[in-house]
Protein backbone atom coordinates (compact mmCIF):
# COMPACT_ATOMS: atom_id res chain seq x y z
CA UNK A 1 24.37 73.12 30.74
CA UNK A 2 22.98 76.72 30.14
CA UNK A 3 23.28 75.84 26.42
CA UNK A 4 21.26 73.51 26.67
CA UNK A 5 18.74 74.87 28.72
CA UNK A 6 18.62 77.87 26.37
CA UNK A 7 18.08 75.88 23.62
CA UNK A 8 15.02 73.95 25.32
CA UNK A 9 13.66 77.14 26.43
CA UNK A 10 13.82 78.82 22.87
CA UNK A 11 12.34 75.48 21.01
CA UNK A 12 9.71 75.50 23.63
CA UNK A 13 8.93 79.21 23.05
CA UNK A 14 9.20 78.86 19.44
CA UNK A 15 6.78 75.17 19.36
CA UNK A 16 4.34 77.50 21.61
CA UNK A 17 4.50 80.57 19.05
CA UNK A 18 3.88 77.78 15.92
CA UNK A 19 0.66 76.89 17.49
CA UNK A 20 1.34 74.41 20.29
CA UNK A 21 -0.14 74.55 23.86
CA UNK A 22 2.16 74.64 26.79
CA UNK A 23 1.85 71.05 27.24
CA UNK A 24 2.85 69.53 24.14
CA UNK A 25 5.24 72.28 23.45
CA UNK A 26 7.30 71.61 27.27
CA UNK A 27 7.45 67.58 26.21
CA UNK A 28 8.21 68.13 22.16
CA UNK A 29 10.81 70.86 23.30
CA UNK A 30 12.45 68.79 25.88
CA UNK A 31 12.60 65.43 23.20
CA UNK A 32 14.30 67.77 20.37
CA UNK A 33 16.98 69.02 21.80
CA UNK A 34 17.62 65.14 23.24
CA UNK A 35 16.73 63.81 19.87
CA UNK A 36 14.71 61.62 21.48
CA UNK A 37 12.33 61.49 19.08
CA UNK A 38 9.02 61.14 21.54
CA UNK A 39 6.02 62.52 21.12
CA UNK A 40 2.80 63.14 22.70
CA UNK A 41 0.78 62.16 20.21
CA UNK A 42 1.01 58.68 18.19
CA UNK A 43 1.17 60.44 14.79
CA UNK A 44 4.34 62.19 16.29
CA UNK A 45 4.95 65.56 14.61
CA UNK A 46 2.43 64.74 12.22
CA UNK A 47 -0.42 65.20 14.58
CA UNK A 48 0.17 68.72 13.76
CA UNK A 49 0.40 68.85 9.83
CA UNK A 50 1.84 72.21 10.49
CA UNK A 51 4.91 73.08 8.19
CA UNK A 52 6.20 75.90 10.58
CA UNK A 53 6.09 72.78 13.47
CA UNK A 54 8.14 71.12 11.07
CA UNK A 55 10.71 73.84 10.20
CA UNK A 56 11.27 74.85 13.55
CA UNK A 57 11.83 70.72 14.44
CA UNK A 58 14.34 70.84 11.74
CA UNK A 59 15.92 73.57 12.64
CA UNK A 60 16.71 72.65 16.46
CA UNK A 61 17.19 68.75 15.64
CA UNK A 62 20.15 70.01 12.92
CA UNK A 63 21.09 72.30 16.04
CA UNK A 64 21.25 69.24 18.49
CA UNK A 65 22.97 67.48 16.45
CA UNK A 66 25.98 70.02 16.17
CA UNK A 67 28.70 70.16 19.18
CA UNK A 68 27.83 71.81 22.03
CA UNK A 69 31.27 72.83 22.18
CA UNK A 70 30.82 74.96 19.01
CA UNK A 71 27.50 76.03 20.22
CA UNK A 72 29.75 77.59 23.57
CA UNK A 73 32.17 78.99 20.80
CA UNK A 74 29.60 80.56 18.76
CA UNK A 75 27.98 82.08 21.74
CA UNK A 76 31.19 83.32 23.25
CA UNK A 77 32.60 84.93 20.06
CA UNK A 78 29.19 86.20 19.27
CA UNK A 79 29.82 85.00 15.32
CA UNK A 80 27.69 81.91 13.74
CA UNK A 81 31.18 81.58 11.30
CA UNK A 82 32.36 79.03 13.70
CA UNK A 83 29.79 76.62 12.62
CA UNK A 84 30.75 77.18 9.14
CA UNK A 85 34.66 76.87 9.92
CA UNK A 86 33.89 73.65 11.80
CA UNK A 87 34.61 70.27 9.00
CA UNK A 88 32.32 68.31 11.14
CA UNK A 89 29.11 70.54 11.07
CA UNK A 90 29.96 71.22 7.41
CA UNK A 91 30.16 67.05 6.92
CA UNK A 92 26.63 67.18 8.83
CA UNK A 93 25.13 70.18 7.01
CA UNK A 94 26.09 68.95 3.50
CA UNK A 95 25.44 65.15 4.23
CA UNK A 96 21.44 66.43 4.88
CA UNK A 97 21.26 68.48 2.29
CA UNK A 98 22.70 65.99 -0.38
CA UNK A 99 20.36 63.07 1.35
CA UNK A 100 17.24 65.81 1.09
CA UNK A 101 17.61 66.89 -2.51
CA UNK A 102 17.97 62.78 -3.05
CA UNK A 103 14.84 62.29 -1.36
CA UNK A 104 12.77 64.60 -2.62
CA UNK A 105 13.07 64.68 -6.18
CA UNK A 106 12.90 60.88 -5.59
CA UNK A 107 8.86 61.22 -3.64
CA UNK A 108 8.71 63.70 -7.03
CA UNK A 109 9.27 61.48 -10.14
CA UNK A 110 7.32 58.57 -7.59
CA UNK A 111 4.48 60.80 -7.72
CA UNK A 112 4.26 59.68 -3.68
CA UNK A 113 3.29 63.38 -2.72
CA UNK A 114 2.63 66.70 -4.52
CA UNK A 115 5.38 69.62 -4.56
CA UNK A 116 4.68 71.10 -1.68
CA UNK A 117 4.02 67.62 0.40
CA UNK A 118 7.22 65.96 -0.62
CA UNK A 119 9.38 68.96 0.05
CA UNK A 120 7.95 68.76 3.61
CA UNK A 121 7.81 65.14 4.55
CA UNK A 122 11.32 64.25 1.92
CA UNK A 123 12.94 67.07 4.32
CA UNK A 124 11.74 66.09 7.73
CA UNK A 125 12.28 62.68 7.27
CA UNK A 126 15.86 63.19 6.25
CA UNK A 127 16.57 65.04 9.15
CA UNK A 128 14.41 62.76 11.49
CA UNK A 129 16.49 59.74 10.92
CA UNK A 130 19.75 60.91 9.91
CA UNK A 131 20.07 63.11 13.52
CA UNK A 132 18.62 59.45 15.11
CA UNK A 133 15.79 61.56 16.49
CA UNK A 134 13.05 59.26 15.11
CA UNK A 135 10.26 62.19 14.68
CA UNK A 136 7.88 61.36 11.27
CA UNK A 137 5.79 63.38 9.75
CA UNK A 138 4.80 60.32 7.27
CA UNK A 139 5.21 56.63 7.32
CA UNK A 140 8.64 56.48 5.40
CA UNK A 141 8.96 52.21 5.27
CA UNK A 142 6.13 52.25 2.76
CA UNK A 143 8.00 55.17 0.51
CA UNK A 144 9.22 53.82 -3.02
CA UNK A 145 12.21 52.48 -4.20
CA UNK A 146 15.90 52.48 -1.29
CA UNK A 147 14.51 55.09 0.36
CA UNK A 148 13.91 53.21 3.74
CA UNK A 149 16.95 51.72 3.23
CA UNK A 150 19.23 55.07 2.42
CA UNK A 151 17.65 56.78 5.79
CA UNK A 152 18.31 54.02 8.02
CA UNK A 153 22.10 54.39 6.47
CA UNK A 154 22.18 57.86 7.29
CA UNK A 155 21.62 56.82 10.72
CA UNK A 156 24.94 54.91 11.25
CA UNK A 157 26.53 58.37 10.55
CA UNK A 158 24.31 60.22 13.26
CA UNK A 159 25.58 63.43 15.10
CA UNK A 160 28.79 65.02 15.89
CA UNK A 161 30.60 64.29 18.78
CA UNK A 162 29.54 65.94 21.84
CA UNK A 163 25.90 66.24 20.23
CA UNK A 164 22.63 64.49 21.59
CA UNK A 165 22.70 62.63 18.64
CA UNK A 166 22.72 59.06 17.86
CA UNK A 167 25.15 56.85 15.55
CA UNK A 168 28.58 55.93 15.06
CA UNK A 169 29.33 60.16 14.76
CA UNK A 170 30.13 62.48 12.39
CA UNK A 171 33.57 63.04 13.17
CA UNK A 172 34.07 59.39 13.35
CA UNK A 173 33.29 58.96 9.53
CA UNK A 174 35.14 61.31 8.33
CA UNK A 175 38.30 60.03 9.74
CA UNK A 176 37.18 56.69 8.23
CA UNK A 177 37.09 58.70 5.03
CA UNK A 178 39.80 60.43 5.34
CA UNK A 179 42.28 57.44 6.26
CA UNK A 180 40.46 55.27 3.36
CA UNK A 181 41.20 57.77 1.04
CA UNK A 182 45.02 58.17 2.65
CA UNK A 183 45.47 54.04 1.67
CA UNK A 184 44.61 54.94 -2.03
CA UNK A 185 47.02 57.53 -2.25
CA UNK A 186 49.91 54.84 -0.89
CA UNK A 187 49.05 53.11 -3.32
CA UNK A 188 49.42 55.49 -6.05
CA UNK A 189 52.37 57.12 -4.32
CA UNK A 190 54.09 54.47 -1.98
CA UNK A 191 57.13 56.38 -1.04
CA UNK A 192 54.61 59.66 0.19
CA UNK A 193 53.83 60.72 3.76
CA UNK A 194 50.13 61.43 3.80
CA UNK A 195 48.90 62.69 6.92
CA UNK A 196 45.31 62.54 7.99
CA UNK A 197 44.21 66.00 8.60
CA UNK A 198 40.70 67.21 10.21
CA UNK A 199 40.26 70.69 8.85
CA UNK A 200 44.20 72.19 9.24
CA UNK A 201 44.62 69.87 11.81
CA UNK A 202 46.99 66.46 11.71
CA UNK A 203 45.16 63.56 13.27
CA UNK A 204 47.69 61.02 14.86
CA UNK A 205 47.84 57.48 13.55
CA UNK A 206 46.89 56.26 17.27
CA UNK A 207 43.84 58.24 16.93
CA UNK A 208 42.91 57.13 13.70
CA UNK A 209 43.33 53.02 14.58
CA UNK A 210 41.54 53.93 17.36
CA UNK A 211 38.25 55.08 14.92
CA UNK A 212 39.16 51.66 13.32
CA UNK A 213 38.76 49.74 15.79
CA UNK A 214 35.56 51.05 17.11
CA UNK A 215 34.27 50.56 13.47
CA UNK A 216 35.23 47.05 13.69
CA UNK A 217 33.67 46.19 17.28
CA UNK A 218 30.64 48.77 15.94
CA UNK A 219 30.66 46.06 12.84
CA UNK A 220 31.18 42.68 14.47
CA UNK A 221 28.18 43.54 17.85
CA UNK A 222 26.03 44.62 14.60
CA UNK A 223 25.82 41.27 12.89
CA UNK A 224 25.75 39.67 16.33
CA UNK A 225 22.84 41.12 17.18
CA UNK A 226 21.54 40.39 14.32
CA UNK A 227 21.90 36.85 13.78
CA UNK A 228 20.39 36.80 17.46
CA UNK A 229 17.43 38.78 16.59
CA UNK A 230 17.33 36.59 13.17
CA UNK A 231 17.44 33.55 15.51
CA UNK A 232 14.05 34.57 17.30
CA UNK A 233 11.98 33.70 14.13
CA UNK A 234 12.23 37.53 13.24
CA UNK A 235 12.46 38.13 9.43
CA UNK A 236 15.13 39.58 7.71
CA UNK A 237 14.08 43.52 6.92
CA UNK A 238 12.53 43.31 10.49
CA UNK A 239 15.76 42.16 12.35
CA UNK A 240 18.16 44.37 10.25
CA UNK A 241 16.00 47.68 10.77
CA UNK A 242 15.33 46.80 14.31
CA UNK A 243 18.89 46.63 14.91
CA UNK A 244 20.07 49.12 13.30
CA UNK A 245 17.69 51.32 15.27
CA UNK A 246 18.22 50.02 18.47
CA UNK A 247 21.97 50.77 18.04
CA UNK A 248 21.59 54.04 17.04
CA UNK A 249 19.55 54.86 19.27
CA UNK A 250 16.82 55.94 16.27
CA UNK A 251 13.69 54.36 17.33
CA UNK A 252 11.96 53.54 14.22
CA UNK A 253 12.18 50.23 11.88
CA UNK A 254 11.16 48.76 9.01
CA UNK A 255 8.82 45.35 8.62
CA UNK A 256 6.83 44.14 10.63
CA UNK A 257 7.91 46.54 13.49
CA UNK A 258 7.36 50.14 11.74
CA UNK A 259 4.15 50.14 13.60
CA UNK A 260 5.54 49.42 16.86
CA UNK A 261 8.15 46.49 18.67
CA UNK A 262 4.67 45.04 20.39
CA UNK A 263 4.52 41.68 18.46
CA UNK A 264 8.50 41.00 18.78
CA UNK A 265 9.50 37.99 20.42
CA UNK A 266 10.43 38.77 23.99
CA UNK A 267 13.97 37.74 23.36
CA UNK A 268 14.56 39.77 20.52
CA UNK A 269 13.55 42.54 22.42
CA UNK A 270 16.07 41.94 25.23
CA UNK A 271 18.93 41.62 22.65
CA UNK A 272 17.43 45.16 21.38
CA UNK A 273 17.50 46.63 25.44
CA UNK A 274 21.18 45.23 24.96
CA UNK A 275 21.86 47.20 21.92
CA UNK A 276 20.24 50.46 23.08
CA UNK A 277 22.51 50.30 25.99
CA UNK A 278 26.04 49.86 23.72
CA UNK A 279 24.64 52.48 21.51
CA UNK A 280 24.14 55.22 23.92
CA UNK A 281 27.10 54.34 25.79
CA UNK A 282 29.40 54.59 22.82
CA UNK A 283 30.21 50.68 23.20
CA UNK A 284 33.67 50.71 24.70
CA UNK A 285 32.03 51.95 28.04
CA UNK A 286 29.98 48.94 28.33
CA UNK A 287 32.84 46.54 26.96
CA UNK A 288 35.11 47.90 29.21
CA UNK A 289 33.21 46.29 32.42
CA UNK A 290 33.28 42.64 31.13
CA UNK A 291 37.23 43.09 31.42
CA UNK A 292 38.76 41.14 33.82
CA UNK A 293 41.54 43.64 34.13
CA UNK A 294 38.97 46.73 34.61
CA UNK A 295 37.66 44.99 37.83
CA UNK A 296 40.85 43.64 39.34
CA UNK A 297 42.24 47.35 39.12
C-alpha cells in the first residue's frame, strides 16, 4: 500500500513540477499509477502538448505496469538490478521498446508527423495501449497502415502480474511462449525432457495447463462477445476493437467508437459492462460464481 501511495505522491509532485496545477495533477496522478487512463480534459494528455507531461506519463505507466512485488524488492534491497534480473519486466521493457522503434520509424517513412512529433506521439501511444492505460496524445485509429491494429495486440499482453495493468499478463505470455516453443523441441527431440523454466526457475506442468486453459476461456468469451456485439448491428472493426478494449480493460477503440461508445446500441454496451467485469476480475473469479458446486459449498 505505501508503494503505491509513494508512487502517486511522486507522479503527482512530478505532473505539478512539469507544469500542471494541483488539480489536474491530484486526478492525472491518481489515473497513472491505476492505468486508468482518465483524464480531465477530453484531449487527455494531449491537452497539454507538453513532452516532459509525456515522459514523466511514460515513465510511471511503464512503472505501474511492473510488479509491485519487485517494486517492494527494489525498495528493500535499495538496488534497481532487481528489475533488470526480473524475465517478466525484461519481457515488458523489451516488448515496448521493440513495438516503439516499430512505430515510429513507421509515422516516419508515412510522413504522419515530423521527427520530433512522431518520436513523441509513436512512443506514448505504444506505451498508452500496450500498459491498457488508454492515455493519447494523438488520435492513433486514423494512423497509417496495422498500426491500430498492432497496438490493440499489444494490449492482450498488458502488465505483469500483480501490476495495475490490464490484459491477459505478461507473465502469462511468456509461459505460452515458453511451452509453445517446449512442443517444437518434442518434436525435434521426442525422447528429451524439456522443462519450462521462468528465468532459473522450473515451472510445473500443472501450472503451465493452467495458463492454457485461461488462454482458451480468454479465447472462446472473446469471440462470444463478439459475435454478440456483431449481432447488435455493430460493424466489424467497431465490435472487434470495442471488445478487445472492454476486456482489457484499455478504454479506447477503433470505428465508429474511437470518438466515444455514445452511439452504441444499448445492448452492445451491456455485453461490453460484461466484459469489463471478466477482464478486471481475471475471468475465473467471475466464472467461478455461476458454478453450481461454488454455491452448494
Amino acid at each position: 500500500m505505501y508503494i503505491y501511495a509513494a508512487l502517486t505522491i511522486t507522479c503527482f509532485l512530478a505532473y505539478m513540477a512539469a507544469g500542471m496545477n494541483w488539480f489536474d495533477a491530484l486526478g492525472h496522478s491518481f489515473s497513472t499509477v491505476a492505468i486508468g487512463g482518465f483524464s480531465t480534459y477530453d484531449a487527455s494528455i494531449g491537452h497539454f502538448d507538453s513532452a516532459a507531461i509525456e515522459l514523466i506519463c511514460i515513465f510511471f505507466l511503464i512503472i505501474s505496469a511492473m510488479s509491485f512485488s519487485l517494486h517492494f524488492l527494489a525498495w528493500r534491497g535499495r538496488r534497481i538490478r532487481h528489475y533488470f534480473q526480473d524475465p517478466e519486466a525484461r519481457f515488458l521493457l523489451m516488448f515496448l521498446a521493440f513495438l516503439s522503434v516499430i512505430t515510429v520509424i513507421s509515422l516516419w517513412l508515412t510522413g504522419t508527423y515530423d521527427t520530433e512529433r512522431g518520436l513523441r506521439h509513436g512512443v506514448f501511444q505504444v506505451v498508452s495501449i500496450a500498459t491498457t492505460s488508454g492515455f493519447s496524445v494523438a488520435d492513433f485509429s486514423v494512423w497509417p497502415g496495422a498500426l491500430p491494429f498492432l497496438l490493440f495486440v499489444a494490449a492482450f499482453v498488458g502488465g505483469c502480474s500483480g501490476s495495475t495493468g490490464g490484459g491477459m499478463k505478461v507473465i502469462r505470455i511468456i509461459l505460452i511462449l515458453k511451452q509453445g516453443m517446449r512442443e517444437v523441441m518434442r518434436l525435434i527431440h521426442p525422447n528429451a525432457v524439456i522443462a519450462v523454466k521462468i528465468g532459473k526457475v522450473s515451472v510445473p506442468d500443472g501450472i503451465a495447463q493452467a495458463v492454457w486453459g485461461f488462454f482458451s476461456v480468454y479465447v472462446m468469451l472473446f469471440f462470444l462477445m463478439l459475435v454478440g456485439v456483431m449481432a447488435t448491428g455493430v460493424d466489424q472493426v467497431t465490435a472487434w476493437s470495442t471488445v478487445a478494449s472492454a476486456l482489457n480493460n484499455l478504454g479506447p477503440a477503433l470505428g465508429e467508437a474511437s470518438e466515444n461508445y455514445g452511439e452504441m446500441p444499448t445492448l452492445s454496451k451491456w455485453i461490453l459492462v460484461v466484459a469489463m467485469l471478466l477482464g478486471r476480475l481475471e475471468i475465473f473469479t467471475v466464472l467461478v460464481l455461476f458454478t453450481p458446486a461454488f454455491w452448494r459449498r
